[in-house]
PDB file of N, CA and C in Angstrom:
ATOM      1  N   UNK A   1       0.850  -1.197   0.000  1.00  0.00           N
ATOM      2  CA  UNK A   1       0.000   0.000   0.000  1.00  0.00           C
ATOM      3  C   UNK A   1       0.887   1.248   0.000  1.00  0.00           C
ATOM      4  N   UNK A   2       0.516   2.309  -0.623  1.00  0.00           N
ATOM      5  CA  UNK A   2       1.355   3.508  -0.960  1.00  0.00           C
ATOM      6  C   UNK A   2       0.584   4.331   0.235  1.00  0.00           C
ATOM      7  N   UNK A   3       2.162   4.685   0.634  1.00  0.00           N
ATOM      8  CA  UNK A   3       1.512   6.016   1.410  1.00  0.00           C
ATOM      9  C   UNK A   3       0.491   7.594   0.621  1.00  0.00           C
ATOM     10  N   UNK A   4       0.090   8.381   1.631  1.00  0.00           N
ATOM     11  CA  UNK A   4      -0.895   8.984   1.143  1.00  0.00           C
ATOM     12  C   UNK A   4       0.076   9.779   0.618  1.00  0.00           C
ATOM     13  N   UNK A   5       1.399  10.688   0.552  1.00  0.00           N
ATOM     14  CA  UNK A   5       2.442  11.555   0.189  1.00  0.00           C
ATOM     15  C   UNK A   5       2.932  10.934  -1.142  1.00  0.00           C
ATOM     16  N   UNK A   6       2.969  10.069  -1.098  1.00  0.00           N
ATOM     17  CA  UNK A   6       3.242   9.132  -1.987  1.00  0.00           C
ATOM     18  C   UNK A   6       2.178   9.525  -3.506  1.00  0.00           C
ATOM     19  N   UNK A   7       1.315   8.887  -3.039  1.00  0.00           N
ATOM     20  CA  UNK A   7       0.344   9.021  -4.061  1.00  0.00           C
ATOM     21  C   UNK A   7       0.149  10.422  -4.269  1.00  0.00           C
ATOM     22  N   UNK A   8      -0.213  11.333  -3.518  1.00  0.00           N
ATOM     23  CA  UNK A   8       0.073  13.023  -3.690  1.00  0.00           C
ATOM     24  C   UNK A   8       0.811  12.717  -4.502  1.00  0.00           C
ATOM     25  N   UNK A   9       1.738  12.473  -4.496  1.00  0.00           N
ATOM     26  CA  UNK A   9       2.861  13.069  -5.349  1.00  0.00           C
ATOM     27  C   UNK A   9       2.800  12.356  -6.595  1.00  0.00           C
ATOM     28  N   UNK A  10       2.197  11.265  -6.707  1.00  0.00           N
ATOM     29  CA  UNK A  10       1.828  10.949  -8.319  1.00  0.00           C
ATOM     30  C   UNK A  10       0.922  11.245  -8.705  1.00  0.00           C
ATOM     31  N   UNK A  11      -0.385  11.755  -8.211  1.00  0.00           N
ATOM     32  CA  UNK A  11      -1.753  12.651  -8.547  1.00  0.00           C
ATOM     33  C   UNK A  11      -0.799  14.227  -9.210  1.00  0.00           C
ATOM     34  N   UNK A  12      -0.071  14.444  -8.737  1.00  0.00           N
ATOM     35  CA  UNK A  12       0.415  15.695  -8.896  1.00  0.00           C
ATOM     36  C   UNK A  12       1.092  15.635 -10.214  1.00  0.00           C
ATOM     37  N   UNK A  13       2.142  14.686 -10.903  1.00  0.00           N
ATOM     38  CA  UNK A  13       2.284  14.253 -11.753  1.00  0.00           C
ATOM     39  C   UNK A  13       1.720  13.898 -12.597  1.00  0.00           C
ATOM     40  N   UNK A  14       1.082  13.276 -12.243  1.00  0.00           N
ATOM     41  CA  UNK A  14      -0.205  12.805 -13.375  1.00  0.00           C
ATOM     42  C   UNK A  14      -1.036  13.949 -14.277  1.00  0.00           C
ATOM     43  N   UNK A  15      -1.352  15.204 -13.040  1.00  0.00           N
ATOM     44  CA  UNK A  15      -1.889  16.177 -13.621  1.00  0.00           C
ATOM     45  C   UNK A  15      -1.282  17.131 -14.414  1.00  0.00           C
ATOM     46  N   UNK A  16       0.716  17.156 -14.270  1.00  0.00           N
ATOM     47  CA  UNK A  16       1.504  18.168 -14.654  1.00  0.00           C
ATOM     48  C   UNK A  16       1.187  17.514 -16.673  1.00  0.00           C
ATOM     49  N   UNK A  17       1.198  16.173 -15.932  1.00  0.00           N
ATOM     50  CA  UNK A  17       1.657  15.500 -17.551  1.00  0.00           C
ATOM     51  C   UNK A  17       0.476  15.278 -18.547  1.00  0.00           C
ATOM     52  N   UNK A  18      -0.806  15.707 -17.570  1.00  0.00           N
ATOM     53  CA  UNK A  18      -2.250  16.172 -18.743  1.00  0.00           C
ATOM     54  C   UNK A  18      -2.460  17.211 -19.216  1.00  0.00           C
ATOM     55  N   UNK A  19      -2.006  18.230 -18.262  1.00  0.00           N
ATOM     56  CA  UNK A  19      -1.951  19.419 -18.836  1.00  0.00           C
ATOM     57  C   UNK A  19      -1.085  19.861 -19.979  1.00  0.00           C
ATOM     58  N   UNK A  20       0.376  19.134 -19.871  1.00  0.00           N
ATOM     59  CA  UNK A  20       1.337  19.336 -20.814  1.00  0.00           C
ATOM     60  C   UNK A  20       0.327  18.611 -22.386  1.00  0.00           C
ATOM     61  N   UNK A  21      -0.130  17.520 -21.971  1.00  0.00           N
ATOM     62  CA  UNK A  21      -0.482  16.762 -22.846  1.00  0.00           C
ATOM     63  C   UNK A  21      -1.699  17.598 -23.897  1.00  0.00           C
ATOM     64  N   UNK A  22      -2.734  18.075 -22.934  1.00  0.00           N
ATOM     65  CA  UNK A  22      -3.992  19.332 -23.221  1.00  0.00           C
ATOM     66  C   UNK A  22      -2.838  20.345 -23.932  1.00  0.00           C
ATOM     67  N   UNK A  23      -1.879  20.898 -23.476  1.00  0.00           N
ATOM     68  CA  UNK A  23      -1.317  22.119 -23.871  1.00  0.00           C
ATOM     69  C   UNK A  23      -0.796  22.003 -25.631  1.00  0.00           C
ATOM     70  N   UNK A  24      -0.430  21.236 -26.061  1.00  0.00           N
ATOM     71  CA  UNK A  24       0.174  20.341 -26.974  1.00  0.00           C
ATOM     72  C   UNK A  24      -0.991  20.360 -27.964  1.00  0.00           C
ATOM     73  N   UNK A  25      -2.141  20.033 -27.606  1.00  0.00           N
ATOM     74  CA  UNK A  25      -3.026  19.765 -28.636  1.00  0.00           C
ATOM     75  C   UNK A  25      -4.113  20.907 -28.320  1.00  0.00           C
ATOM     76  N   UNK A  26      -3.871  21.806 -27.796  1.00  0.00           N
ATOM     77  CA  UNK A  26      -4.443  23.121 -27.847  1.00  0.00           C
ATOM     78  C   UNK A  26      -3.894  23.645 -28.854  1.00  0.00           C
ATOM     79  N   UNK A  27      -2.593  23.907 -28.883  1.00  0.00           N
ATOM     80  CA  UNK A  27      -1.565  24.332 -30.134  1.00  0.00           C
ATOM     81  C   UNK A  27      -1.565  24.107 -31.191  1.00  0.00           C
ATOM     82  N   UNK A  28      -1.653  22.473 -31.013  1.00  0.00           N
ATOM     83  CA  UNK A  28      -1.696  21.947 -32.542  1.00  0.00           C
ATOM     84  C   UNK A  28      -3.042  22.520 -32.983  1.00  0.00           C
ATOM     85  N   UNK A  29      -3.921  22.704 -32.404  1.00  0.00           N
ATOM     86  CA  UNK A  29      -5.456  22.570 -32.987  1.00  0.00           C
ATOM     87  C   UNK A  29      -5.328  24.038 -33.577  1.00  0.00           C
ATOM     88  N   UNK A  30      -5.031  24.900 -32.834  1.00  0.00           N
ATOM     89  CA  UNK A  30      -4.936  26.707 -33.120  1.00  0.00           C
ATOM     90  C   UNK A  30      -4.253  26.481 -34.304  1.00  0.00           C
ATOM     91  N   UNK A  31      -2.901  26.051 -34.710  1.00  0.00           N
ATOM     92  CA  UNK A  31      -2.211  26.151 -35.478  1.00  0.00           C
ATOM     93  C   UNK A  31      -3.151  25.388 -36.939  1.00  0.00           C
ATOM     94  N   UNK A  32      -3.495  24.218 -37.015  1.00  0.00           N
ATOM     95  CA  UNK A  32      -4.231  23.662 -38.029  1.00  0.00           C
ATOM     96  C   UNK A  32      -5.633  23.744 -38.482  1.00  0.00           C
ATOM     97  N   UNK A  33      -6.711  24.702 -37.493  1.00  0.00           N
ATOM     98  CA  UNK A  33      -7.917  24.743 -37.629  1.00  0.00           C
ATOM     99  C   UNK A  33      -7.842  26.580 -37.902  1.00  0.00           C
ATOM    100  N   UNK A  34      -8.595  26.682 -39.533  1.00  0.00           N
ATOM    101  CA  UNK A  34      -8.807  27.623 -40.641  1.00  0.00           C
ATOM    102  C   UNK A  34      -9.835  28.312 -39.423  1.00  0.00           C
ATOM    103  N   UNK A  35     -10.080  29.786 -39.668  1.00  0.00           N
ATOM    104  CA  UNK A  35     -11.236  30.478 -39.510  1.00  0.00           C
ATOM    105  C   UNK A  35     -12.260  30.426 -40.527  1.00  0.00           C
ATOM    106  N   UNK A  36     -13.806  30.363 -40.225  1.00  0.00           N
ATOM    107  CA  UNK A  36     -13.933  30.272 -41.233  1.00  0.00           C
ATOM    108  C   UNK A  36     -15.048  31.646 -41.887  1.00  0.00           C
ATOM    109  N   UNK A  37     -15.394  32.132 -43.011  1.00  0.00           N
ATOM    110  CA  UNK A  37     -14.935  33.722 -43.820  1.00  0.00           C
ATOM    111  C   UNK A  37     -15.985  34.391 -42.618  1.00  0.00           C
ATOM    112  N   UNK A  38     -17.186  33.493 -41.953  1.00  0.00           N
ATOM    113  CA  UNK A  38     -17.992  34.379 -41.168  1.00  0.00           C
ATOM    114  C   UNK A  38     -17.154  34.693 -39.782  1.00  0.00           C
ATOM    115  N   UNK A  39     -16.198  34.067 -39.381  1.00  0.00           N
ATOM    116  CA  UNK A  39     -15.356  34.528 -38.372  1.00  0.00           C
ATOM    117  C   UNK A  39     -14.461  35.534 -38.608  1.00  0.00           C
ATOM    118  N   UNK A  40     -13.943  35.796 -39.253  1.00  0.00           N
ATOM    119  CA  UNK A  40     -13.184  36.687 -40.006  1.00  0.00           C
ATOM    120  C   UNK A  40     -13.463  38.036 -40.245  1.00  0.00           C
ATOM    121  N   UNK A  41     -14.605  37.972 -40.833  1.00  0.00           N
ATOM    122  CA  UNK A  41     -16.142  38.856 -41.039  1.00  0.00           C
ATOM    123  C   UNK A  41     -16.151  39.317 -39.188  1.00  0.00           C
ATOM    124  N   UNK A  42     -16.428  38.570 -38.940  1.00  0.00           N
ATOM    125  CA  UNK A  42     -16.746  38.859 -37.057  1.00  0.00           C
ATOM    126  C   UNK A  42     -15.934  40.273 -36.834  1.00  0.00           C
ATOM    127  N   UNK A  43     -14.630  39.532 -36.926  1.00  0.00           N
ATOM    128  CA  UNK A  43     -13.533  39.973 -35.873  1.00  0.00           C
ATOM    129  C   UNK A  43     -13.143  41.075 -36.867  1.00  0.00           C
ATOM    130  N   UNK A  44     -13.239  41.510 -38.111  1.00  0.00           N
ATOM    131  CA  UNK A  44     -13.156  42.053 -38.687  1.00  0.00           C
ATOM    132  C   UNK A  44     -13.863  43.563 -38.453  1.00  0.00           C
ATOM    133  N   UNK A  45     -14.982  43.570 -38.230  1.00  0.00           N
ATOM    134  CA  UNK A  45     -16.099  43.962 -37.728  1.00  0.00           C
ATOM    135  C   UNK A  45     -16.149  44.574 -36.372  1.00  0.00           C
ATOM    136  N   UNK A  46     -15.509  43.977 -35.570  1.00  0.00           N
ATOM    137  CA  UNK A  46     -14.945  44.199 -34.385  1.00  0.00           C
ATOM    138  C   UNK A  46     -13.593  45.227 -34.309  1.00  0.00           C
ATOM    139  N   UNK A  47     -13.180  44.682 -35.007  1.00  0.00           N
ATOM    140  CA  UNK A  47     -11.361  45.737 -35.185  1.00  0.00           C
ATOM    141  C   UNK A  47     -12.164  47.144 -35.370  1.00  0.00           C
ATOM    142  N   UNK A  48     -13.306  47.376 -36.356  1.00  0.00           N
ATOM    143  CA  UNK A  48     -13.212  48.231 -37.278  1.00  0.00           C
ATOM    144  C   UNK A  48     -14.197  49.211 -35.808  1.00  0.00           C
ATOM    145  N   UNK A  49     -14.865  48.601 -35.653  1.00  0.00           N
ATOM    146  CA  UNK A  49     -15.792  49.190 -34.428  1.00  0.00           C
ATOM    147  C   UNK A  49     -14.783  49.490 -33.286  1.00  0.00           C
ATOM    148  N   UNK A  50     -13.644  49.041 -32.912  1.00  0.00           N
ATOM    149  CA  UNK A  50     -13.026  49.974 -31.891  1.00  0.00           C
ATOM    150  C   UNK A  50     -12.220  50.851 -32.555  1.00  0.00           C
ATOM    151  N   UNK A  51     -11.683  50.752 -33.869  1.00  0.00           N
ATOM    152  CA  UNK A  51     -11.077  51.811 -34.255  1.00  0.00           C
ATOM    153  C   UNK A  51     -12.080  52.957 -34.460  1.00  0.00           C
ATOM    154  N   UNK A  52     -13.015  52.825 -34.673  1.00  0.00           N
ATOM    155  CA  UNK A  52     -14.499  53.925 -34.597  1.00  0.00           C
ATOM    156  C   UNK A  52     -14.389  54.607 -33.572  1.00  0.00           C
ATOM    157  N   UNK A  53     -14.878  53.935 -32.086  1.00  0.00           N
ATOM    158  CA  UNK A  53     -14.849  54.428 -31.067  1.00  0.00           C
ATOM    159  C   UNK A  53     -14.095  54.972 -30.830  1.00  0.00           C
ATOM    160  N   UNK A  54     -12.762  54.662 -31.262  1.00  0.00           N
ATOM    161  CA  UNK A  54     -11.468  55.283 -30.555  1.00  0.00           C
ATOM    162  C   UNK A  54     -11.318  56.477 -31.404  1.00  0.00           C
ATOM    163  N   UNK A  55     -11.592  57.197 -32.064  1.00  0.00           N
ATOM    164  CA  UNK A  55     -11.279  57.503 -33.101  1.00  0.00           C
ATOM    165  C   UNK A  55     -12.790  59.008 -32.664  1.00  0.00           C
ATOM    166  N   UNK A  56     -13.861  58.201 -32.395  1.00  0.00           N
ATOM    167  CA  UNK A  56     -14.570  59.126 -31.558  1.00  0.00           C
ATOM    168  C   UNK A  56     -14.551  59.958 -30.649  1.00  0.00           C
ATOM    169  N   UNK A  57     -13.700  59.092 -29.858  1.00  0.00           N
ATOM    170  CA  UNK A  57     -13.446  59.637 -28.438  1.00  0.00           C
ATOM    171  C   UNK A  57     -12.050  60.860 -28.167  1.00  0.00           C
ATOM    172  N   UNK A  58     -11.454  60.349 -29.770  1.00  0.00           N
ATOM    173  CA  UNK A  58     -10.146  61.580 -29.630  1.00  0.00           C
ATOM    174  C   UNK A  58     -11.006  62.909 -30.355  1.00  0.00           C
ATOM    175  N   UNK A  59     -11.888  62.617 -31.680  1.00  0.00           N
ATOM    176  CA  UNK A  59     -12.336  63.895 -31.811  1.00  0.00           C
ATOM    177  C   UNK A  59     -13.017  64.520 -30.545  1.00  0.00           C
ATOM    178  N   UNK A  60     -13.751  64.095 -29.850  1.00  0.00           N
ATOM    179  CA  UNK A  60     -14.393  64.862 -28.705  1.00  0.00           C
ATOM    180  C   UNK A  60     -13.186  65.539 -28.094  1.00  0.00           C
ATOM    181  N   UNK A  61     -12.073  64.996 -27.659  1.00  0.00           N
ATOM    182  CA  UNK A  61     -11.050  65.226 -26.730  1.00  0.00           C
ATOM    183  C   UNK A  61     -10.404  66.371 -27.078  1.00  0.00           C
ATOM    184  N   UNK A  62     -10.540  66.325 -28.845  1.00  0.00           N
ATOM    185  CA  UNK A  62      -9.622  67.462 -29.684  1.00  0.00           C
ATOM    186  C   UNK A  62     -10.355  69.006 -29.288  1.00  0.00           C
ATOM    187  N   UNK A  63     -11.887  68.718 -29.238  1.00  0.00           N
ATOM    188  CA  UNK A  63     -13.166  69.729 -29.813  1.00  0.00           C
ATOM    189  C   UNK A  63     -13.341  70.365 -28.236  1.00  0.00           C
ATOM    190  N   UNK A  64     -13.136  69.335 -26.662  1.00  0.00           N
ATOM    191  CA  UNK A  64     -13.041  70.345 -25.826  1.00  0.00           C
ATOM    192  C   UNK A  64     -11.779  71.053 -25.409  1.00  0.00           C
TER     193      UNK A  64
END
């Protein structure tokens, strides 16, 4: 029978080496999975709307 420190300490391991394992194929997935044109469109959309705002907020800044 394994002590309880024992096993701690391979629960602890166990978890360093899933996460590494998760981390790995988080990456790979980002790296090989396309956006696709309506995401793009999204974020596109998004860029353009804070450059708006921002862009708002300096004319006000200029005008008082």
């Amino acid at each position: 029978m394994t002590s309880l420190f024992e096993r701690h300490d391979q629960i602890m391991q166990d978890i360093k080496t899933n996460n590494n394992i998760t981390d790995q194929f988080l990456a790979q997935d980002a790296m090989t999975t396309e956006k696709s044109p309506k995401n793009q469109e999204e974020e596109q959309y998004a860029r353009n709307y804070e450059v708006n705002e921002k862009g708002k907020k300096e004319n006000k800044e200029d005008k008082a």
